[in-house]
N, C-alpha and C. Protein backbone atom coordinates (compact mmCIF):
# COMPACT_ATOMS: atom_id res chain seq x y z
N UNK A 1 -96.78 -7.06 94.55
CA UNK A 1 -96.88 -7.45 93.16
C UNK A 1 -96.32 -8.86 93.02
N UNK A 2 -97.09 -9.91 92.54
CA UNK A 2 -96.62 -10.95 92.18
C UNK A 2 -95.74 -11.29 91.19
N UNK A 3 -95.01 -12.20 91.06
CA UNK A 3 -93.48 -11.90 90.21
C UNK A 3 -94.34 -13.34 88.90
N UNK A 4 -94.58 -12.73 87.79
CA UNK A 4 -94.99 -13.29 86.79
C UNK A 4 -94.04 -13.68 85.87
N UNK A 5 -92.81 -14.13 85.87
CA UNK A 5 -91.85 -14.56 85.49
C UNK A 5 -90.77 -13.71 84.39
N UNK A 6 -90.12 -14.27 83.50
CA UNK A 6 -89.10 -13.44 82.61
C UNK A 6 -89.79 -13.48 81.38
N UNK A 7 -89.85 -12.29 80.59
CA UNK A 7 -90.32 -12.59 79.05
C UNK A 7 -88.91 -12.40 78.20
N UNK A 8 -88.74 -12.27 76.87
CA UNK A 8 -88.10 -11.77 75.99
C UNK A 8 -88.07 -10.12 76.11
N UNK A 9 -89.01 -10.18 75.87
CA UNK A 9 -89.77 -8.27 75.72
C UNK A 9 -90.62 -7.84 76.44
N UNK A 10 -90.25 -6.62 77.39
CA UNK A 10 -91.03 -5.71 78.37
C UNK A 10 -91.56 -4.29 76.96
N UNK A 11 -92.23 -4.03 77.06
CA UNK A 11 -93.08 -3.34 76.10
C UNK A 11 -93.89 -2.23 77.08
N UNK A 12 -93.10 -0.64 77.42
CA UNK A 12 -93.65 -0.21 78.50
C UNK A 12 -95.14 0.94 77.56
N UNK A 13 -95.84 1.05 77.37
CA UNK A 13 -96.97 2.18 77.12
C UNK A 13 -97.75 0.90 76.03
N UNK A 14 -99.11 1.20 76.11
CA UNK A 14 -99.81 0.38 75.41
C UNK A 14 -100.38 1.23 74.32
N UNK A 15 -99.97 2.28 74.13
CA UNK A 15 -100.43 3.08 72.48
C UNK A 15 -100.34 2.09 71.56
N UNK A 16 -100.54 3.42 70.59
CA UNK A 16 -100.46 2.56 68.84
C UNK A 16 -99.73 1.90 68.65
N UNK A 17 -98.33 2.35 68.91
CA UNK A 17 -96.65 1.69 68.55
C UNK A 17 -96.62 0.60 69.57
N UNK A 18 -97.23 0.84 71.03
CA UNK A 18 -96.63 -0.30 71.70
C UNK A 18 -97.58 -1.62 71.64
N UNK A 19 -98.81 -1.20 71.06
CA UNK A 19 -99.78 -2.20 70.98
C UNK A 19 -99.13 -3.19 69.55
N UNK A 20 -99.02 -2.13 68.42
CA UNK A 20 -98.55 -2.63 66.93
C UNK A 20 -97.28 -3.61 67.13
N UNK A 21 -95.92 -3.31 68.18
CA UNK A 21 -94.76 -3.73 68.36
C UNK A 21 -95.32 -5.20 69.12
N UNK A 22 -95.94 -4.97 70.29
CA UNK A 22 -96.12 -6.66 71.33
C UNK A 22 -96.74 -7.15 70.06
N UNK A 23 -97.79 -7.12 69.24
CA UNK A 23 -98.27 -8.21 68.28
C UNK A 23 -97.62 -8.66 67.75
N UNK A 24 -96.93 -7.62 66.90
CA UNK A 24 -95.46 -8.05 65.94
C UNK A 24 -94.44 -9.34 66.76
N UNK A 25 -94.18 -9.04 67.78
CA UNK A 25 -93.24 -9.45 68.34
C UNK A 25 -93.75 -11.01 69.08
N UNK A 26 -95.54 -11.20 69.43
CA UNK A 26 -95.90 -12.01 70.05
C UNK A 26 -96.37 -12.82 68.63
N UNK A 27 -95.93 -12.74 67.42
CA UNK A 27 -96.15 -13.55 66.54
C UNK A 27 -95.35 -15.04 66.42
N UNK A 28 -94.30 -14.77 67.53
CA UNK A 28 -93.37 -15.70 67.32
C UNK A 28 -93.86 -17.04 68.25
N UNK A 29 -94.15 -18.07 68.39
CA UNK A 29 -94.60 -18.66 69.23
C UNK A 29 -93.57 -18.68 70.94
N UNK A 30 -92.50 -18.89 70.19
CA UNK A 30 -91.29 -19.21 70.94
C UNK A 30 -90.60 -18.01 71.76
N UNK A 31 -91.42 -16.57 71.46
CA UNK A 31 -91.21 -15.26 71.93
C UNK A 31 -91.79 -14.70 73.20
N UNK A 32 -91.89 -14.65 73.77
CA UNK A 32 -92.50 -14.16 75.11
C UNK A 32 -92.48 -12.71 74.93
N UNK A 33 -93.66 -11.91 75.46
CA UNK A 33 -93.97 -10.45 75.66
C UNK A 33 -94.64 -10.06 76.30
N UNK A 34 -93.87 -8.91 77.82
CA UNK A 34 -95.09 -8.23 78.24
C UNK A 34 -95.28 -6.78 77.72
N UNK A 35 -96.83 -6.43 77.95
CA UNK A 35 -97.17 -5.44 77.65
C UNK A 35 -97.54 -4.39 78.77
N UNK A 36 -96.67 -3.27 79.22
CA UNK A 36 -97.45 -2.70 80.04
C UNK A 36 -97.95 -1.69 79.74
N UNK A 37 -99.12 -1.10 80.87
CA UNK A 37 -99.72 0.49 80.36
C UNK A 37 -100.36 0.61 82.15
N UNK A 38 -100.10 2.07 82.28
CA UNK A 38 -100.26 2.57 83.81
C UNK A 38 -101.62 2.68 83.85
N UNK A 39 -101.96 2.51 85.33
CA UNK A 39 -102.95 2.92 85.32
C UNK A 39 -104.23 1.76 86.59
N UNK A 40 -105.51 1.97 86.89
CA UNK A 40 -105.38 1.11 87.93
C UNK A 40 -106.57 -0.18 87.23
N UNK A 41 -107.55 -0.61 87.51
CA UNK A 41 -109.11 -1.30 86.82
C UNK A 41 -109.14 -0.68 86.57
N UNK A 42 -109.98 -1.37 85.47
CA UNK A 42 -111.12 -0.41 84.53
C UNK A 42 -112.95 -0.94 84.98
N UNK A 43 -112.67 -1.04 86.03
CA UNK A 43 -113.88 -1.62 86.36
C UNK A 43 -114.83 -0.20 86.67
N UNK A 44 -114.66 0.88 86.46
CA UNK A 44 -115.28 2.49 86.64
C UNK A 44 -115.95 2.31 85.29
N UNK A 45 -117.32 2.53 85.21
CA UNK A 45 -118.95 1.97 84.27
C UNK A 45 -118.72 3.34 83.22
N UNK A 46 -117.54 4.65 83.69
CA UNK A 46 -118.22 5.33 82.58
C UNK A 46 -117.21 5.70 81.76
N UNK A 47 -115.98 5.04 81.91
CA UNK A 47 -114.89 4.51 80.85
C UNK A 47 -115.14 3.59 79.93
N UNK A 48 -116.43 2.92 80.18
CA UNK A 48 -116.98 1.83 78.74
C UNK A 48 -118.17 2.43 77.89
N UNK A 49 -118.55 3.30 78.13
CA UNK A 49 -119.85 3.94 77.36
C UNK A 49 -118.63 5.11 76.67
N UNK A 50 -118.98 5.31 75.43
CA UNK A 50 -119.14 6.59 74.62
C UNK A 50 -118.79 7.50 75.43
N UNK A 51 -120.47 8.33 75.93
CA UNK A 51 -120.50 9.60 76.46
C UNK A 51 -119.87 9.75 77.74
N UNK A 52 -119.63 8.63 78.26
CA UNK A 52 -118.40 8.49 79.65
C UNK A 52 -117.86 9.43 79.95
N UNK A 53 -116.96 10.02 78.73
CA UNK A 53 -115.87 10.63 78.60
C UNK A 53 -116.41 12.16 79.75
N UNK A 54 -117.86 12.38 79.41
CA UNK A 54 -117.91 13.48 80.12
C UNK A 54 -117.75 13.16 81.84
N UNK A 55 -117.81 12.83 82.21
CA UNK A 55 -118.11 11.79 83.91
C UNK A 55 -116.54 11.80 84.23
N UNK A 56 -115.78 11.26 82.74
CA UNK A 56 -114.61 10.77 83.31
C UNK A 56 -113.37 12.65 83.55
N UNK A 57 -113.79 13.52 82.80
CA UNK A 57 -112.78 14.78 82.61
C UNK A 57 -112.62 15.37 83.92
N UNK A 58 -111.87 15.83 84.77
CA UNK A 58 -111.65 16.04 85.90
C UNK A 58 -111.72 15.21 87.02
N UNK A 59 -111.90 14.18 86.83
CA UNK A 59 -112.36 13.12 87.62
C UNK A 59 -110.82 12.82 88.06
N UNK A 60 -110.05 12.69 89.50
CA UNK A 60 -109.22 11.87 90.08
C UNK A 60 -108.51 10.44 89.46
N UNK A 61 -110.16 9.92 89.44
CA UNK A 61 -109.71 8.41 89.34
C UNK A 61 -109.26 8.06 87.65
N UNK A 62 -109.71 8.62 86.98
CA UNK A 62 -109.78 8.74 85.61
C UNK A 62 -108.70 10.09 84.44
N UNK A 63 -108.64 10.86 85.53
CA UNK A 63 -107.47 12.24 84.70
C UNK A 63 -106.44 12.21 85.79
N UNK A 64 -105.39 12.42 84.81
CA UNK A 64 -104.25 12.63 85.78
C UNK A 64 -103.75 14.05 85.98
N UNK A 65 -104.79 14.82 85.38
CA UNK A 65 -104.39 16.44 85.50
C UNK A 65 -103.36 16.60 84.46
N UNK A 66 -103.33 16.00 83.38
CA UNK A 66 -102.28 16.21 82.46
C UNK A 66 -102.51 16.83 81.51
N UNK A 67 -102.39 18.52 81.61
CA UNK A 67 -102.73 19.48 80.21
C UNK A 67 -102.01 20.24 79.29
């Protein structure tokens, strides 16, 4: 992993709150923020369509078995 320097704010899950909080917080010019969220590319074709979702449910690369 390449070392991308120091921010102000590490911001770990990219949900609602953590998406709503980095904006809030990256309003400042002078503020630095990272945003993280797990997970690997999204370069897999049936995470961008709609009906994806069916392709993606049990799928390894896409579920983490979390029920």
């Amino acid at each position: 992993m390449k070392n991308l320097g120091q921010f102000d704010y590490v911001i770990v899950g990219a949900g609602s709150a953590g998406c709503v909080l980095a904006n809030r917080l990256s309003e400042d010019p002078d503020t630095t923020v990272a945003l993280l969220e797990a997970g690997g590319s999204d370069n897999y074709i049936w995470i961008h369509i709609p009906v994806g979702y069916l392709f993606c449910m049990g799928n390894p690369r896409t579920d983490w078995g979390f029920a």
